[in-house]
C-alpha atoms as a PDB file:
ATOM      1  CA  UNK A   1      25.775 -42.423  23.717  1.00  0.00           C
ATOM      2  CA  UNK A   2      25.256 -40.628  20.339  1.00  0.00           C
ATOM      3  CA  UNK A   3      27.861 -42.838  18.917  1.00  0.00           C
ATOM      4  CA  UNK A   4      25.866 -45.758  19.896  1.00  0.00           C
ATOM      5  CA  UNK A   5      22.782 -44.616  18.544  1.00  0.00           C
ATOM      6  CA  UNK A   6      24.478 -43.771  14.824  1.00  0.00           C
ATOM      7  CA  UNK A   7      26.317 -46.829  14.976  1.00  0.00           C
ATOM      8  CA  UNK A   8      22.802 -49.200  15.503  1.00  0.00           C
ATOM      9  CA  UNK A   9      21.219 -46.606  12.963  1.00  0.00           C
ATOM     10  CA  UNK A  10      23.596 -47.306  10.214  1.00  0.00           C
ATOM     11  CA  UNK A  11      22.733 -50.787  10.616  1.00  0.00           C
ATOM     12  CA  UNK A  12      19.176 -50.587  10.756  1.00  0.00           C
ATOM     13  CA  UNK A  13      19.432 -47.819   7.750  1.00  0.00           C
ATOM     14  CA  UNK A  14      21.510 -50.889   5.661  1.00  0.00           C
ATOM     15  CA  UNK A  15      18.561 -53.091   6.137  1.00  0.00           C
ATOM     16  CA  UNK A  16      15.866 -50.526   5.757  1.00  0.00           C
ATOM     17  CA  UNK A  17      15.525 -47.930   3.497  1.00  0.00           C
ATOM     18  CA  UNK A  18      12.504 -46.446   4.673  1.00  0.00           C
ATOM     19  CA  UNK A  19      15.129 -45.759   7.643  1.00  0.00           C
ATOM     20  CA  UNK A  20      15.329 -41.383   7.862  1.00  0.00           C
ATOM     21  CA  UNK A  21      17.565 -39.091   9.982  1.00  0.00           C
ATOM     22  CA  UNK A  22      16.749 -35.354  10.303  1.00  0.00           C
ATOM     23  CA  UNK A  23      18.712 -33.062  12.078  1.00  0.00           C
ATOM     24  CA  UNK A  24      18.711 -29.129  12.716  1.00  0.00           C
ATOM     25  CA  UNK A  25      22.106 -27.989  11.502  1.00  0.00           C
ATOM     26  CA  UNK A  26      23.551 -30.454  14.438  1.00  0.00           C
ATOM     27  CA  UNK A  27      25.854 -33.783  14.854  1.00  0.00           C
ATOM     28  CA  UNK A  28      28.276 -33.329  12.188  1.00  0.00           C
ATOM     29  CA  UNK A  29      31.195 -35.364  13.142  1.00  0.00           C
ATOM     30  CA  UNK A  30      28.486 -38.123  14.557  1.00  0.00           C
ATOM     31  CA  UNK A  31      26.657 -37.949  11.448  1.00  0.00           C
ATOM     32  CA  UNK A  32      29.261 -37.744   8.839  1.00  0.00           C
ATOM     33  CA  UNK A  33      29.576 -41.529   7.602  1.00  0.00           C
ATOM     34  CA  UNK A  34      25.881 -41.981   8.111  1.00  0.00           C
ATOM     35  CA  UNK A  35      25.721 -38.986   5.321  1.00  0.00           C
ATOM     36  CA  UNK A  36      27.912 -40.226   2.836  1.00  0.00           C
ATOM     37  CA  UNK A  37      26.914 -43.545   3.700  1.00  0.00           C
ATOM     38  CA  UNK A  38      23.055 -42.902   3.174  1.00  0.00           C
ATOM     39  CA  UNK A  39      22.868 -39.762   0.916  1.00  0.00           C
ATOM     40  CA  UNK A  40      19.048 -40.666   0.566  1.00  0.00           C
ATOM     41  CA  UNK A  41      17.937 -41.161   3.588  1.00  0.00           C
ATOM     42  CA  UNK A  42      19.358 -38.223   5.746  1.00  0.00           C
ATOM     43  CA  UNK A  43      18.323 -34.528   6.069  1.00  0.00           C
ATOM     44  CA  UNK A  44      19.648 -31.534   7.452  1.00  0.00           C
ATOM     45  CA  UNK A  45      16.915 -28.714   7.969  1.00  0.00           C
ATOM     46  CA  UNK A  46      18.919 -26.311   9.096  1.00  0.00           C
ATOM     47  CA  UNK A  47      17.831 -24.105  11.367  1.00  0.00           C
ATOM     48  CA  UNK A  48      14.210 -24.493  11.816  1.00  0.00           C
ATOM     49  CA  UNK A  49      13.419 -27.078  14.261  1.00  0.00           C
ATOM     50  CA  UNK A  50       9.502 -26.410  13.817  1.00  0.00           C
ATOM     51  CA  UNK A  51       9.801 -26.957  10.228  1.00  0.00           C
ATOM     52  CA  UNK A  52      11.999 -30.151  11.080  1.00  0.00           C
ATOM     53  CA  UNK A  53       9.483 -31.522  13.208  1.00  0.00           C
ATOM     54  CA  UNK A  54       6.406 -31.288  10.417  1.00  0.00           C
ATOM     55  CA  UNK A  55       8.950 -32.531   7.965  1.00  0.00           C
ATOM     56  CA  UNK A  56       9.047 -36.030   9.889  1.00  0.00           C
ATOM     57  CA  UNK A  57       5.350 -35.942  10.184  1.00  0.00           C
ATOM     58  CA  UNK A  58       4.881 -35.774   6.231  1.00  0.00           C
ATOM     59  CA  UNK A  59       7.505 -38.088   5.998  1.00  0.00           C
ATOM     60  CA  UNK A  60       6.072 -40.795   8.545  1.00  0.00           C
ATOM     61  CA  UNK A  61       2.345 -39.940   6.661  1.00  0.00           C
ATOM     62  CA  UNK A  62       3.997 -41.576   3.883  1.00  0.00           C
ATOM     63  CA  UNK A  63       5.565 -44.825   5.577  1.00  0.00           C
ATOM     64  CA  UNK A  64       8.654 -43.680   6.642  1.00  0.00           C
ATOM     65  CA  UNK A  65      10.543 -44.738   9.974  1.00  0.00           C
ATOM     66  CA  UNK A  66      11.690 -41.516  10.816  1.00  0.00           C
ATOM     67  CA  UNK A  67      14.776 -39.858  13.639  1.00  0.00           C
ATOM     68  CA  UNK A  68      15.172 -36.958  14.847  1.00  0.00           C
ATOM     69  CA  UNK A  69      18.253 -35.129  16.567  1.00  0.00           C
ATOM     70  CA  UNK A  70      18.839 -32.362  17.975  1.00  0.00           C
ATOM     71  CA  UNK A  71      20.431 -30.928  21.189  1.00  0.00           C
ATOM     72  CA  UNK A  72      17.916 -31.547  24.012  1.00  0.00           C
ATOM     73  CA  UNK A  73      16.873 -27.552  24.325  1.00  0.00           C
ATOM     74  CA  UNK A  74      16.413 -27.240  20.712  1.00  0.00           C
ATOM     75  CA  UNK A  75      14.304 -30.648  20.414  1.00  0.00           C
ATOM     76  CA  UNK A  76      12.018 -30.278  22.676  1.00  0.00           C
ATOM     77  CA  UNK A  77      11.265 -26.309  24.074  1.00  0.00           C
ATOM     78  CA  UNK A  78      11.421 -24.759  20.510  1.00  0.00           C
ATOM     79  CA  UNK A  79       8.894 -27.294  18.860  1.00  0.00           C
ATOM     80  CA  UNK A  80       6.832 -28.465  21.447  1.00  0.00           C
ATOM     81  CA  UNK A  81       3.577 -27.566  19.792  1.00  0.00           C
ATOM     82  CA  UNK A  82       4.653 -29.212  16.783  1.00  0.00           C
ATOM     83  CA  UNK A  83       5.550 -32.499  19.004  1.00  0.00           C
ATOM     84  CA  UNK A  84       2.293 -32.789  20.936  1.00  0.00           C
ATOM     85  CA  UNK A  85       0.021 -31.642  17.869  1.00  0.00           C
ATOM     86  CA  UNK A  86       1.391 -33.406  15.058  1.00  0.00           C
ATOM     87  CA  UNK A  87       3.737 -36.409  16.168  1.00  0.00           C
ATOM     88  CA  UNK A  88       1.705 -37.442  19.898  1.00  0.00           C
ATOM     89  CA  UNK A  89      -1.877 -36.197  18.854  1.00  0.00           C
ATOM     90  CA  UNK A  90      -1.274 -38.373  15.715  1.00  0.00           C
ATOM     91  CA  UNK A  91       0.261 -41.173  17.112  1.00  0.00           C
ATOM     92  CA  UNK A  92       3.403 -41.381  15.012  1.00  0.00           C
ATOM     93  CA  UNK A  93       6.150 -43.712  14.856  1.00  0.00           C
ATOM     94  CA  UNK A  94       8.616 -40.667  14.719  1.00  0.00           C
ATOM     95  CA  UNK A  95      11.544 -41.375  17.145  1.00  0.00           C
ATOM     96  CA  UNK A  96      13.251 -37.920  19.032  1.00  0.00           C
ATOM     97  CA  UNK A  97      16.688 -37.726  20.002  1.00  0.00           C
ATOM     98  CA  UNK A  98      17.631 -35.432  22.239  1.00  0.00           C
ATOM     99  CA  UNK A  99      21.793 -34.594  22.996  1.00  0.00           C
ATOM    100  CA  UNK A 100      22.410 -33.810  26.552  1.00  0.00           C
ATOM    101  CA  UNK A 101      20.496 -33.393  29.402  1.00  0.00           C
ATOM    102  CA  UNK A 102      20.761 -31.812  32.934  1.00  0.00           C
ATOM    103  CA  UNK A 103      24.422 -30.049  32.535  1.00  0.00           C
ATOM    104  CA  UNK A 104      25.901 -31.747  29.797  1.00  0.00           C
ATOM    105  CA  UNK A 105      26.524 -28.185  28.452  1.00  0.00           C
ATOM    106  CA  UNK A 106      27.781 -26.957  31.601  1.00  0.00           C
ATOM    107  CA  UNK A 107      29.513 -23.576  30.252  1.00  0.00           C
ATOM    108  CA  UNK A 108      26.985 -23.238  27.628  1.00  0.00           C
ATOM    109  CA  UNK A 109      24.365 -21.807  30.370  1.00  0.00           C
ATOM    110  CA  UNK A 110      20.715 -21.946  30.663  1.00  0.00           C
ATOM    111  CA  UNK A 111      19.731 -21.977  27.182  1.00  0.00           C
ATOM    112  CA  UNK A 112      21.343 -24.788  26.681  1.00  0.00           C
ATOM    113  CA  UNK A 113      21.341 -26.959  29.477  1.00  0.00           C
ATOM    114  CA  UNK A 114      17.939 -28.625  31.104  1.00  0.00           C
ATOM    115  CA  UNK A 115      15.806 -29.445  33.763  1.00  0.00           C
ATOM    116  CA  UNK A 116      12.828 -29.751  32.318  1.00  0.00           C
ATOM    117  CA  UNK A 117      13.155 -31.788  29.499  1.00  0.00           C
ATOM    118  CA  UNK A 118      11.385 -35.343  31.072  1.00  0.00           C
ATOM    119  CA  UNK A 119       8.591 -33.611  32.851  1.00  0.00           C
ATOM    120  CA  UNK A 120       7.618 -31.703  29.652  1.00  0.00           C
ATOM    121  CA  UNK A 121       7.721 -34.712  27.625  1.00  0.00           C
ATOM    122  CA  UNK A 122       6.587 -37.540  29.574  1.00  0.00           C
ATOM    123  CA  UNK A 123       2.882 -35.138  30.428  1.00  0.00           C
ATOM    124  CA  UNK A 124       2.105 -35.778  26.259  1.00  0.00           C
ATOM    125  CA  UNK A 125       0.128 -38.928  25.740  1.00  0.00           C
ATOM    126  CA  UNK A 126       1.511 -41.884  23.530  1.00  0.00           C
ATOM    127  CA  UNK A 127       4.654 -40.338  23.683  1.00  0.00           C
ATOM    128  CA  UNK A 128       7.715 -42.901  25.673  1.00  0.00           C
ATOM    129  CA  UNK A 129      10.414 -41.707  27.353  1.00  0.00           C
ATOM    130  CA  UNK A 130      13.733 -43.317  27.566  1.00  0.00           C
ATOM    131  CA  UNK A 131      16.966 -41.939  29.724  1.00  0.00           C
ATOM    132  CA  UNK A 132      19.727 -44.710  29.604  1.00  0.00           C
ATOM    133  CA  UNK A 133      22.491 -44.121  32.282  1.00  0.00           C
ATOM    134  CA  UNK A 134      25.540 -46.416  30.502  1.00  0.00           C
ATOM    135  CA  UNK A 135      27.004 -48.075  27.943  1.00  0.00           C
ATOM    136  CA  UNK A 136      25.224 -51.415  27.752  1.00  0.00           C
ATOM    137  CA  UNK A 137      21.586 -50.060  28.892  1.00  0.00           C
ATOM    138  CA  UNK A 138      22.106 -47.623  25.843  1.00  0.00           C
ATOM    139  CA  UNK A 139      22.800 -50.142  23.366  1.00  0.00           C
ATOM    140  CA  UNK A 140      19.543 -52.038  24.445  1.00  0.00           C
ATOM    141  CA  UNK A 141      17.081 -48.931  24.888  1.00  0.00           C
ATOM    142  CA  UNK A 142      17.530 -48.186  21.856  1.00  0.00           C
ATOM    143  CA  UNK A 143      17.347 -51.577  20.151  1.00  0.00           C
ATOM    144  CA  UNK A 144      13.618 -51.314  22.178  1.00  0.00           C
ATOM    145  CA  UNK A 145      13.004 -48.023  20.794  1.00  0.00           C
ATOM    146  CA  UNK A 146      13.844 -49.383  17.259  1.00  0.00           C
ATOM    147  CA  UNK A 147      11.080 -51.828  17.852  1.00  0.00           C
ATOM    148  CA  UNK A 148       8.365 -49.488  18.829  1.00  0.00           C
ATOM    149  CA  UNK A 149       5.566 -48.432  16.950  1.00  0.00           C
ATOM    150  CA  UNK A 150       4.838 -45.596  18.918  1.00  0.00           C
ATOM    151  CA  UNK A 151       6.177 -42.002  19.598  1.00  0.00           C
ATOM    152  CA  UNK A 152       9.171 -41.701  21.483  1.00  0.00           C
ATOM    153  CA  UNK A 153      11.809 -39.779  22.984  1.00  0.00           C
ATOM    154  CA  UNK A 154      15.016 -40.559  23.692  1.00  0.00           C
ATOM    155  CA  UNK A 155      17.952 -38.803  26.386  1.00  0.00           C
ATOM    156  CA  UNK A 156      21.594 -39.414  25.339  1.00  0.00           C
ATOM    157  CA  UNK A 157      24.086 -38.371  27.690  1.00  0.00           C
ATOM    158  CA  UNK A 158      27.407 -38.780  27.666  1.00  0.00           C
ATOM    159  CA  UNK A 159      28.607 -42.773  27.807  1.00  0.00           C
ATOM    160  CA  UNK A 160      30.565 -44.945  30.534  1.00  0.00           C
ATOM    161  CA  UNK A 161      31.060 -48.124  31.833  1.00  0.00           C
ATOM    162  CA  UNK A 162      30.091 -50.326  34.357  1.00  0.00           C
ATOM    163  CA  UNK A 163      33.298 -53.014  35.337  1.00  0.00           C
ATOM    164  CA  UNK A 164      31.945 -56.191  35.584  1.00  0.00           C
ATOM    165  CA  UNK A 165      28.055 -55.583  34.655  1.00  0.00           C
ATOM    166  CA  UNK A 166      27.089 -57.944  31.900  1.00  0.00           C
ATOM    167  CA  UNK A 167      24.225 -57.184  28.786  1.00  0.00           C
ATOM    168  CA  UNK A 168      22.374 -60.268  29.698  1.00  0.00           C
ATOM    169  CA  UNK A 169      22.119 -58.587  33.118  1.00  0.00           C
ATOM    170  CA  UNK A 170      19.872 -55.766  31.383  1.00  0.00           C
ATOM    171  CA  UNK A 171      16.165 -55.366  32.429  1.00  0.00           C
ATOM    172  CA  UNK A 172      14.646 -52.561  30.671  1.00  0.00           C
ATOM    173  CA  UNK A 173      11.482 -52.707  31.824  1.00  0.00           C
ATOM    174  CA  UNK A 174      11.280 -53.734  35.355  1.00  0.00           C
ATOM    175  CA  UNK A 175      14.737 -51.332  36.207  1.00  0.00           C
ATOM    176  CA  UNK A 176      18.382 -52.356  36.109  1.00  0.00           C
ATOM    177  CA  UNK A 177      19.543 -53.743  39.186  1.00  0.00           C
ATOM    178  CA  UNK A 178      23.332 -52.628  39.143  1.00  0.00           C
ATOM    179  CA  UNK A 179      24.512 -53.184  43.216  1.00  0.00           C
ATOM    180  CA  UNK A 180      22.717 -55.145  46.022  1.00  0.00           C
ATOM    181  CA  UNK A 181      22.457 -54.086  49.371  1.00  0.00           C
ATOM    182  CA  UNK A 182      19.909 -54.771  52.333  1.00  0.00           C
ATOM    183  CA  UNK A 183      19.523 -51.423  54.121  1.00  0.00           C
ATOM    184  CA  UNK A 184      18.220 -48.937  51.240  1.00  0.00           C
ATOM    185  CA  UNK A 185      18.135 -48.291  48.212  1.00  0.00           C
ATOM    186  CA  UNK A 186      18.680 -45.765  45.266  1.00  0.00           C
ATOM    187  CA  UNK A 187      16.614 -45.408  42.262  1.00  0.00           C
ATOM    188  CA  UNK A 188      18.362 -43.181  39.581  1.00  0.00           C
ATOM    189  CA  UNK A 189      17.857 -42.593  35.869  1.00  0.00           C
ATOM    190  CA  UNK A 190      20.491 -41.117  33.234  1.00  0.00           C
ATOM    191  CA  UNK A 191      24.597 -40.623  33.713  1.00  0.00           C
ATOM    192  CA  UNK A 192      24.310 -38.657  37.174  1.00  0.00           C
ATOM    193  CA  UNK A 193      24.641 -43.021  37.776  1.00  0.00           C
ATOM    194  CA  UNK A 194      28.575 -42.410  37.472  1.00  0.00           C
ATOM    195  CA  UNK A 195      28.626 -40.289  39.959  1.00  0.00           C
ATOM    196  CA  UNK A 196      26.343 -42.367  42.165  1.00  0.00           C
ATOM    197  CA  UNK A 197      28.699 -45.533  41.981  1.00  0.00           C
ATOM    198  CA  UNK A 198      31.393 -42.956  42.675  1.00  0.00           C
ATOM    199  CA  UNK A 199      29.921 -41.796  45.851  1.00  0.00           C
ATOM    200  CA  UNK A 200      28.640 -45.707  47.066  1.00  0.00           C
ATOM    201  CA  UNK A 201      32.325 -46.982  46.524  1.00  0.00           C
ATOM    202  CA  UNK A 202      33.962 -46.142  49.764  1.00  0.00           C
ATOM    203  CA  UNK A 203      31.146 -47.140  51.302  1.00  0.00           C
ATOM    204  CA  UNK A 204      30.313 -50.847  52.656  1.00  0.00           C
ATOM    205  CA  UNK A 205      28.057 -51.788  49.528  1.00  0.00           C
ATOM    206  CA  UNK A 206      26.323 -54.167  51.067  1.00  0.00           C
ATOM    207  CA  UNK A 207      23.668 -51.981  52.953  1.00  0.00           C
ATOM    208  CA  UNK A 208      23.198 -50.130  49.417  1.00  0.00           C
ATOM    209  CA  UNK A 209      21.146 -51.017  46.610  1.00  0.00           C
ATOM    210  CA  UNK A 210      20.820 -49.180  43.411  1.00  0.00           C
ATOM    211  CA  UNK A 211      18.069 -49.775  40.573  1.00  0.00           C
ATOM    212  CA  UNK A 212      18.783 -47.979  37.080  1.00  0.00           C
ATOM    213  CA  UNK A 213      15.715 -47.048  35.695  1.00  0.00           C
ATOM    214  CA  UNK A 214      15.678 -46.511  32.113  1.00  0.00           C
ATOM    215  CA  UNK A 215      12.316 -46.502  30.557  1.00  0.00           C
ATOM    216  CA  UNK A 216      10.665 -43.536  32.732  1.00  0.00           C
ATOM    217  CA  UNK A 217       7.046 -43.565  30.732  1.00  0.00           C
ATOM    218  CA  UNK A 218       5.676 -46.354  30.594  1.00  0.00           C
ATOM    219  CA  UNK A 219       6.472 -46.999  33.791  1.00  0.00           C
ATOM    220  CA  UNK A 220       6.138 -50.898  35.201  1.00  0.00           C
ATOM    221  CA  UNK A 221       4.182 -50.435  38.617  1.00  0.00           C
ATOM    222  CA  UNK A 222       5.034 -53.712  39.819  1.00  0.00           C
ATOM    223  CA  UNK A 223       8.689 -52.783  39.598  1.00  0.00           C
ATOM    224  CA  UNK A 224       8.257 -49.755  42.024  1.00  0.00           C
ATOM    225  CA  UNK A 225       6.343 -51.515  44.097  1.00  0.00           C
ATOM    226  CA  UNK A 226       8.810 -54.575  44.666  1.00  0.00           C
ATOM    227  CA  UNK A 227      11.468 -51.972  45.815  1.00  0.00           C
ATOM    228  CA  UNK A 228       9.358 -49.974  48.031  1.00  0.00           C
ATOM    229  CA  UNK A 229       7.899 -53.300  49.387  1.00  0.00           C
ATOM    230  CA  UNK A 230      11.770 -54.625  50.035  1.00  0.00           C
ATOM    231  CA  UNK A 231      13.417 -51.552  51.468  1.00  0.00           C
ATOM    232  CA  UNK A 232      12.165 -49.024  53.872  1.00  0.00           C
ATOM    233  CA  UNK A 233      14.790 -46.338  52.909  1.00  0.00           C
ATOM    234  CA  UNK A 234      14.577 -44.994  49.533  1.00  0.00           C
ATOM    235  CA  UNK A 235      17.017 -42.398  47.895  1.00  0.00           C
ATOM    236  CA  UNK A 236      15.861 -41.153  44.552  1.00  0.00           C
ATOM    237  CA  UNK A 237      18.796 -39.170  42.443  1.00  0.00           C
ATOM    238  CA  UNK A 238      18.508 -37.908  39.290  1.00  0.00           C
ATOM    239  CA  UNK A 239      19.694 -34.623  37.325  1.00  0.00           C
ATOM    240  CA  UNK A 240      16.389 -33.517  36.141  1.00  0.00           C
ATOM    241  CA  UNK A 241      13.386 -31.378  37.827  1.00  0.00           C
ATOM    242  CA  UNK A 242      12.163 -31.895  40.758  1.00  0.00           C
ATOM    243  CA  UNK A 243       8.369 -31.785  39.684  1.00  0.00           C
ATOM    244  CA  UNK A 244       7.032 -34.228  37.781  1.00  0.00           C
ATOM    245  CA  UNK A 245      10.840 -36.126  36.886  1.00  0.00           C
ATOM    246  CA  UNK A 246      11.446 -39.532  38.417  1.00  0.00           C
ATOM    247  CA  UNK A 247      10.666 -38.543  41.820  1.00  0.00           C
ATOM    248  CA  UNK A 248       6.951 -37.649  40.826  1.00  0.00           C
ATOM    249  CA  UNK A 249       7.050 -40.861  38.899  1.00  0.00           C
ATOM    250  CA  UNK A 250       8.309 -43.235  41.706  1.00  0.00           C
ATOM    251  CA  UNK A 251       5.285 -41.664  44.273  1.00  0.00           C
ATOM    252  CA  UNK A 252       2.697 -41.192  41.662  1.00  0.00           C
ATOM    253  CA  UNK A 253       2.969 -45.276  41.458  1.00  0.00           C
ATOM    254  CA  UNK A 254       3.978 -45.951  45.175  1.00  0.00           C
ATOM    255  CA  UNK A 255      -0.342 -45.828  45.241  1.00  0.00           C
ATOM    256  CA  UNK A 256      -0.356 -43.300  47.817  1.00  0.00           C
ATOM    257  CA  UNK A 257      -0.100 -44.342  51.621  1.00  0.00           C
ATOM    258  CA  UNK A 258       0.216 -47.980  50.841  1.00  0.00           C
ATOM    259  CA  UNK A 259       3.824 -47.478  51.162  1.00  0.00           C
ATOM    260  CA  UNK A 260       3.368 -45.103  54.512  1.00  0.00           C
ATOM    261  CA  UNK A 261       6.310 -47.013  56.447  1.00  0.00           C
ATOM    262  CA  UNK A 262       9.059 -45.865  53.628  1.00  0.00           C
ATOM    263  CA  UNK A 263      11.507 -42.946  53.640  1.00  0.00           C
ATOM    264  CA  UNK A 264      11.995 -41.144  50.385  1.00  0.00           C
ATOM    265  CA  UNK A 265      14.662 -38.611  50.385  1.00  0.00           C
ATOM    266  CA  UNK A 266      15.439 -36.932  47.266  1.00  0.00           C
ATOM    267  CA  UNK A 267      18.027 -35.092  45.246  1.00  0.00           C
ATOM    268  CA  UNK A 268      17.233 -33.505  41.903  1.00  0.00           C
ATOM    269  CA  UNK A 269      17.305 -30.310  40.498  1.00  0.00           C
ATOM    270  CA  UNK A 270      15.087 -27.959  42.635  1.00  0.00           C
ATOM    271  CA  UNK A 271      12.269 -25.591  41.074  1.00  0.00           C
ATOM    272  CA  UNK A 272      14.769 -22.772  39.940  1.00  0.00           C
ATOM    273  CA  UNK A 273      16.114 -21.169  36.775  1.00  0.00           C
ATOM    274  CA  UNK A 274      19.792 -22.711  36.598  1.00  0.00           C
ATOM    275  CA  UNK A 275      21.890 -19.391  35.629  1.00  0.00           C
ATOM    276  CA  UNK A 276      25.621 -20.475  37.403  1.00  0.00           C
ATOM    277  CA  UNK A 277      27.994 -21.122  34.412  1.00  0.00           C
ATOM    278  CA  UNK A 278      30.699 -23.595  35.004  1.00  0.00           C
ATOM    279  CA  UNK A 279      32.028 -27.347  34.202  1.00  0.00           C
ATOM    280  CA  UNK A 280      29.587 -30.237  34.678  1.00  0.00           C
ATOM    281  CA  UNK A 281      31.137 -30.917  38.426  1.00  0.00           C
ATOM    282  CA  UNK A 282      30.944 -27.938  39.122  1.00  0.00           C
ATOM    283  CA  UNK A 283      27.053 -27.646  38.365  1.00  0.00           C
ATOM    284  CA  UNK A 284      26.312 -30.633  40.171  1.00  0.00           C
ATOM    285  CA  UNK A 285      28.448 -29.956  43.161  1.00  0.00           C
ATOM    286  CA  UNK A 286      26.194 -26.477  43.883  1.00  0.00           C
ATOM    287  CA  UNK A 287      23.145 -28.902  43.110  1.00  0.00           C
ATOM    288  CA  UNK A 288      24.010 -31.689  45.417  1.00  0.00           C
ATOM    289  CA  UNK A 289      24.729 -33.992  42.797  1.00  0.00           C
ATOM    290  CA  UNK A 290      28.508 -34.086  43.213  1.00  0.00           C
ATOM    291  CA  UNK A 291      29.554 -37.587  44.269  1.00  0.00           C
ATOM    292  CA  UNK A 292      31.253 -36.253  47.540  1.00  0.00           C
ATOM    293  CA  UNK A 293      27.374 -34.322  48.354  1.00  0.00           C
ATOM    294  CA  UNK A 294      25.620 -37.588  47.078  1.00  0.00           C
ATOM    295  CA  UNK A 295      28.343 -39.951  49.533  1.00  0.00           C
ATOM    296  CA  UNK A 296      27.143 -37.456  52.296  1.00  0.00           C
ATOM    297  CA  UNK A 297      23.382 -37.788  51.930  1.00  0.00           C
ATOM    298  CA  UNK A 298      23.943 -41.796  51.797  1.00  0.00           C
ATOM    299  CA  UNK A 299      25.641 -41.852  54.934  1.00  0.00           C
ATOM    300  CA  UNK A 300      23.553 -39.590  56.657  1.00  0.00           C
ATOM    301  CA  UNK A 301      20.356 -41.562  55.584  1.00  0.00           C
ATOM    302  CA  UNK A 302      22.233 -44.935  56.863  1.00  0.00           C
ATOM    303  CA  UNK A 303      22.983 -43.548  60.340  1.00  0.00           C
END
């Protein structure tokens, strides 16, 4: 997804020269053309991701449209002060990239890889948080992000494909629909998608629905509501904590016990420091979040 995101920045930067990347020592081989390209209008910081922070505040003070990227650990859990006080507090239009997410890192360990990330962030005010799950709802997300106004942060995983799904297909704000079913239903956010189409295709898809939801804050109510009206089984996955990440989001607007005939079930990332070191799969697998545990939870919510 960082690919996608240079590539639509190097356009916008043609256009715009008011257009600034910042980065803390990170994204070399993303960021190399967009350097030579746009000598003017990119800086590396180095390392001092507080100081990079302020820097886009003085710089969007002054007019400028400014990114920022940085793995997601970096980003947001060394310079959070800096992103509530000075970016939120001021209401900024400073957009904040964040590589990774959940176990993108996998072998990198707990420093590096995140849970916490999207309940952190999305607790600021004026700040909007994005988490595309593929190809085509990247490309869009952040075509909406280019258009807002507002502070905003962004979580790029890594890319894939959806066979047959179409861009005109894309509903940012009211959730993707990517599968219909009758029976329940799965709300997800971010890449663990792949391994939720993994786990749904062996089984008969047409008891399953699953709703991509990309734009986590701000959140349309009516969206939530129209799948917790239609199905009274809902499975919510996603690779992030499981306080106040899209499970807290999807109850916090189900309005309480209006919804009090609906299931939830749930599989995130449970309220625990994350020290096993391994591959991605093999992170997810101990968390659930394998497609073989995910295909197991399905079926024993169906039956």
């Amino acid at each position: 997804m960082r690919n996608i995101f240079i590539y639509k920045l190097s356009e916008r930067a043609k256009k715009n020269k008011n257009v600034i990347l910042l980065t803390g020592d990170l994204g070399f081989k993303y960021f190399d053309d967009f350097k030579k390209n746009f000598p003017k209008q990119f800086i590396n910081v180095g390392i001092a991701e507080n100081n990079m922070i302020n820097i886009a505040v003085g710089l969007a003070l002054n007019g400028k449209e400014v990114y920022v990227y940085s793995i997601l650990p970096f980003l947001v859990f060394k310079s959070l002060e800096q992103i509530r006080n000075n970016i939120a507090n001021l209401d900024l239009n400073i957009k904040l990239i964040g590589g990774g997410g959940g176990f993108s890192y996998n072998t990198l360990g707990i420093s590096h890889n995140t849970s916490e990330d999207i309940s952190i962030l999305r607790s600021i005010p004026n700040l909007h948080v994005l988490n595309p799950s593929f190809d085509l709802e990247a490309e869009k997300l952040i075509d909406y992000m280019f258009n807002l106004k507002k502070p905003s942060f962004i979580r790029l995983g890594k890319s894939f494909k959806i066979e047959g799904f179409e861009r005109k297909n894309i509903k940012l704000l009211n959730g993707n629909i990517i599968q219909k079913g009758n029976e329940m239903c799965i709300i997800t956010s971010g890449n663990i998608l792949q391994n939720v189409l993994q786990a749904t295709a062996q089984i008969n898809d047409k008891k399953i629905s699953i709703v991509s939801f990309p734009i986590l804050k701000p959140i349309k109510q009516n969206s939530v509501h129209s799948l917790l009206n239609k199905f009274k089984k809902i499975l919510i996955i996603e690779e992030s904590s499981e306080i106040g990440g899209l499970k807290s989001i999807i109850l916090e607007n189900s309005k309480n016990n209006e919804f009090n005939n609906t299931k939830f079930f749930n599989i995130s990332l449970k309220d625990k420091p994350h020290h096993e070191i391994g591959t991605v799969e093999y992170l997810r697998k101990i968390n659930n979040l394998s497609s073989q545990k995910i295909k197991k939870m399905i079926l024993k919510i169906i039956n």
